[in-house]
C-alpha atoms as a PDB file:
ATOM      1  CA  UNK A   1      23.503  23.236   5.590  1.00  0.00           C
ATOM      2  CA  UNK A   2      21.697  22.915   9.358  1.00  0.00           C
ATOM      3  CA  UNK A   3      20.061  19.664   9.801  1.00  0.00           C
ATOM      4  CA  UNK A   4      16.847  21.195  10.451  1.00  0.00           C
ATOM      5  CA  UNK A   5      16.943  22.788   6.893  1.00  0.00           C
ATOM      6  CA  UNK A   6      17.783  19.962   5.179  1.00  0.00           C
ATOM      7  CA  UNK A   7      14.939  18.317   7.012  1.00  0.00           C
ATOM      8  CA  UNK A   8      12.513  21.112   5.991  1.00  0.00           C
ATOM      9  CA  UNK A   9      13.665  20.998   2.233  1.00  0.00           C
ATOM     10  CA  UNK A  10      13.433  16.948   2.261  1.00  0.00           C
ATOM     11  CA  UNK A  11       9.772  17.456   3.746  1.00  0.00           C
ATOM     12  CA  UNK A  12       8.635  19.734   1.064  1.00  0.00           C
ATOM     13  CA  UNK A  13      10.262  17.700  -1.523  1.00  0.00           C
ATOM     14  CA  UNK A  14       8.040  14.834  -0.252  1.00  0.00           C
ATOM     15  CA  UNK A  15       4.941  16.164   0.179  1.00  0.00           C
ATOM     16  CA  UNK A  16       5.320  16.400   4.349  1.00  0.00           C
ATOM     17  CA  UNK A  17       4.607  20.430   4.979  1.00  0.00           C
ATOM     18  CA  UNK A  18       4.580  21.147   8.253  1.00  0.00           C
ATOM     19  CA  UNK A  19       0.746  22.735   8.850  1.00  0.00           C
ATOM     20  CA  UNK A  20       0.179  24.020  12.475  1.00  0.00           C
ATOM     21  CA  UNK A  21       2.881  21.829  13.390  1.00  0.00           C
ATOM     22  CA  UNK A  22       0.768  19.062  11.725  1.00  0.00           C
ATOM     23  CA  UNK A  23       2.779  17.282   8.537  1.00  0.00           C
ATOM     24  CA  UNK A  24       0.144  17.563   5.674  1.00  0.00           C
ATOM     25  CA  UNK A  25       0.460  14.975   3.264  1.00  0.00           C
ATOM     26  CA  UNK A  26      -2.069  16.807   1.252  1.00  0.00           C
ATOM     27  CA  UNK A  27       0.068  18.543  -1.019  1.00  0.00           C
ATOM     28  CA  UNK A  28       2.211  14.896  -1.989  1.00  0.00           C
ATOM     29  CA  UNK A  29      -1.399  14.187  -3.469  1.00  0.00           C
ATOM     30  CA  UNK A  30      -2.241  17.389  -5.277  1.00  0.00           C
ATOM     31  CA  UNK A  31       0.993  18.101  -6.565  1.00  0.00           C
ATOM     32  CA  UNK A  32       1.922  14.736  -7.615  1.00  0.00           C
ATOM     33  CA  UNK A  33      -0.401  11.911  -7.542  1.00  0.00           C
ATOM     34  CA  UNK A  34      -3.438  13.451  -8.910  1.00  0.00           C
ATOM     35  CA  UNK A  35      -1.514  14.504 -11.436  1.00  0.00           C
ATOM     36  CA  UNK A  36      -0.350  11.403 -12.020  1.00  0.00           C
ATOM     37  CA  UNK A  37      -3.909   9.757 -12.193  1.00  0.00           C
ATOM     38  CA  UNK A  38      -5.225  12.265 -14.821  1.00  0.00           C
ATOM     39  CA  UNK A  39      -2.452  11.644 -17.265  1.00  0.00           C
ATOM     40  CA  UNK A  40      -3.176   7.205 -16.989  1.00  0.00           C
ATOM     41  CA  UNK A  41      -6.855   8.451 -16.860  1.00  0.00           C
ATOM     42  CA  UNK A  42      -7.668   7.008 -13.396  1.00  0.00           C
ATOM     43  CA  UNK A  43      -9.207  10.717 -12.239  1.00  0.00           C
ATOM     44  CA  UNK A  44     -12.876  11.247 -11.339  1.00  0.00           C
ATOM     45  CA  UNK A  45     -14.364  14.229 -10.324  1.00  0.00           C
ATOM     46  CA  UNK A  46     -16.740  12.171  -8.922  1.00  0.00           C
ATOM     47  CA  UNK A  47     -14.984  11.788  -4.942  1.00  0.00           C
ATOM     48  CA  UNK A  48     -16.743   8.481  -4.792  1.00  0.00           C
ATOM     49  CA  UNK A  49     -14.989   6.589  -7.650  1.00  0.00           C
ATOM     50  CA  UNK A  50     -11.595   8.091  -7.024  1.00  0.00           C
ATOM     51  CA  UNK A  51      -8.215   5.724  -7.019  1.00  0.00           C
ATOM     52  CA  UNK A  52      -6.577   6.771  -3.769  1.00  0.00           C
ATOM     53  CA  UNK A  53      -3.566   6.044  -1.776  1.00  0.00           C
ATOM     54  CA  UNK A  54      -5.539   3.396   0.155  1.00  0.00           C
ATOM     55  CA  UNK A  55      -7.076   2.355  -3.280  1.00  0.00           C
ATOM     56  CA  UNK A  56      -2.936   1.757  -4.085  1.00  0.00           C
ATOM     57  CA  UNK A  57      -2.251   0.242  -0.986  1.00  0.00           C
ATOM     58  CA  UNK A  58      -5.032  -2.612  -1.839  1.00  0.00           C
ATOM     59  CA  UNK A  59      -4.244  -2.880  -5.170  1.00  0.00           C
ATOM     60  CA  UNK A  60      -1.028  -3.946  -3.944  1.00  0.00           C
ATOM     61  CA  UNK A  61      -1.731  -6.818  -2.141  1.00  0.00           C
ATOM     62  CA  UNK A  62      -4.580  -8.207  -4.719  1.00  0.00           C
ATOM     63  CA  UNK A  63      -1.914  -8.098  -7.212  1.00  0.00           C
ATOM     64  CA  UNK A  64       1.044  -9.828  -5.098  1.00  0.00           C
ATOM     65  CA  UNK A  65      -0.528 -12.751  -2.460  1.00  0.00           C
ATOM     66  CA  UNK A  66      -2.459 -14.619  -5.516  1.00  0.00           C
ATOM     67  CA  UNK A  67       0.783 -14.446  -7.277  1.00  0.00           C
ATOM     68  CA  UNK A  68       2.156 -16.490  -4.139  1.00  0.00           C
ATOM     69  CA  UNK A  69       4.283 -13.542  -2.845  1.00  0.00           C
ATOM     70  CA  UNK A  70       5.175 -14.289   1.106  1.00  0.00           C
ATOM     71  CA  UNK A  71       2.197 -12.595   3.130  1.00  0.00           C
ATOM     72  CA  UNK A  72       4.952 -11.536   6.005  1.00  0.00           C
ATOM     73  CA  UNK A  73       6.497  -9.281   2.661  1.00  0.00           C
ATOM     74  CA  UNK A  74       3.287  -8.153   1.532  1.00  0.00           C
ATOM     75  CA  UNK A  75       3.054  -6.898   5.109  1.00  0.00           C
ATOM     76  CA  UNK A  76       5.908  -5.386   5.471  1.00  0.00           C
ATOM     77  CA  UNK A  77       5.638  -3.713   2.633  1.00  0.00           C
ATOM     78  CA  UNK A  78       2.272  -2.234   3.425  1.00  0.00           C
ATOM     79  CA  UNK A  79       3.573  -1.297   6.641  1.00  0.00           C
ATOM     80  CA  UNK A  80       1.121  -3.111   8.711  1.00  0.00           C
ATOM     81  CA  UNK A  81       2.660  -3.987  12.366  1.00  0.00           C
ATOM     82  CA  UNK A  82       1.031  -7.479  12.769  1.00  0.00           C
ATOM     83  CA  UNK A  83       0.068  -9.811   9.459  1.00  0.00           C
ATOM     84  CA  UNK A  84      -3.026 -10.235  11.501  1.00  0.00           C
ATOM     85  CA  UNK A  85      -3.716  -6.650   9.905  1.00  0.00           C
ATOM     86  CA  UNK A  86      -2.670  -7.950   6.320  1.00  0.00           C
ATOM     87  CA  UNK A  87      -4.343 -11.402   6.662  1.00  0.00           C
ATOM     88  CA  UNK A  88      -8.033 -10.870   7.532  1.00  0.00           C
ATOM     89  CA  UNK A  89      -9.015  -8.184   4.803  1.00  0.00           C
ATOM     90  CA  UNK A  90      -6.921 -10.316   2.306  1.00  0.00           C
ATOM     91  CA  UNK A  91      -6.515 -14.149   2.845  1.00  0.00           C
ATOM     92  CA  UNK A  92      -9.391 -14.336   0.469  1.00  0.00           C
ATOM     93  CA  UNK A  93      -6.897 -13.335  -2.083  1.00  0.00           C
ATOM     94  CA  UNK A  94      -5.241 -16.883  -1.390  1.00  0.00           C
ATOM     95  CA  UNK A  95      -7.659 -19.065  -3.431  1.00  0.00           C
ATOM     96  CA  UNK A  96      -6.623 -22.483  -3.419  1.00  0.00           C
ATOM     97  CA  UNK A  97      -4.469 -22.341   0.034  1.00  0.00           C
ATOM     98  CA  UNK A  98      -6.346 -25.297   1.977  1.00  0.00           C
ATOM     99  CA  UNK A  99      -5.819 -27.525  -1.149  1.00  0.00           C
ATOM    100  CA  UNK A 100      -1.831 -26.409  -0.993  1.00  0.00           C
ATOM    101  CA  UNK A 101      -1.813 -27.216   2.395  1.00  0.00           C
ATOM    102  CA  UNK A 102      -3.240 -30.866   2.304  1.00  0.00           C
ATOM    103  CA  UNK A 103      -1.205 -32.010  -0.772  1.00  0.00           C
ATOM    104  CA  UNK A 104       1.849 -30.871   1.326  1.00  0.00           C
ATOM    105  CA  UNK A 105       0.818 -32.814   4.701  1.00  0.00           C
ATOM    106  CA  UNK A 106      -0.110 -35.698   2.104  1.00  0.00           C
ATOM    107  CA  UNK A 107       3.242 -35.566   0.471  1.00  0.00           C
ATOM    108  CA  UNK A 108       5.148 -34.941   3.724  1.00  0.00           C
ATOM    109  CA  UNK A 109       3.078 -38.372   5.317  1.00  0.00           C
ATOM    110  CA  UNK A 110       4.227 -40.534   2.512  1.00  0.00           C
END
């Protein structure tokens, strides 16, 4: 099989159709994620209340930096180039993180 078929049938697999030259993610989300929502009853019709990739993406890193996860992994895995891009919308997920950082300069100072 050509490379460049084997390309094209991994990028319809995936959701990546080539539109005007364009890849169009669009039909990853219709095909499978919105189906995916409906059936654990996360779908609104309403476009204003709907869980979306980015919705995902957040939930992801609410759920792992309070849980003490390494930011520079919760960046990575959110594919953000600089954790300047993970840390200011979410270092308020980090409750607690001055009072970790005194009690170790206090224990490291005595």
């Amino acid at each position: 099989m050509s490379s460049e078929r084997s390309q094209s049938r991994l990028a319809l697999r995936y959701g990546k159709e080539k539109v005007e030259g364009k890849e169009d993610h669009n039909n990853l989300y219709h095909r499978d994620f919105k189906s995916l929502l409906k059936r654990a009853e996360l779908w609104s019709e309403e476009k204003e209340q709907r869980f979306t990739f980015h919705s995902l993406r957040h939930t992801c890193a609410t759920l792992l930096l309070p849980r003490n996860v390494n930011p520079k992994i919760v960046q990575e895995m959110l594919g953000h180039a600089t954790i300047t891009q993970t840390m200011d919308p979410y270092s308020h997920e980090l409750p607690g993180m001055g009072d970790v950082a005194a009690s170790a300069l206090e224990k490291a100072l005595s």
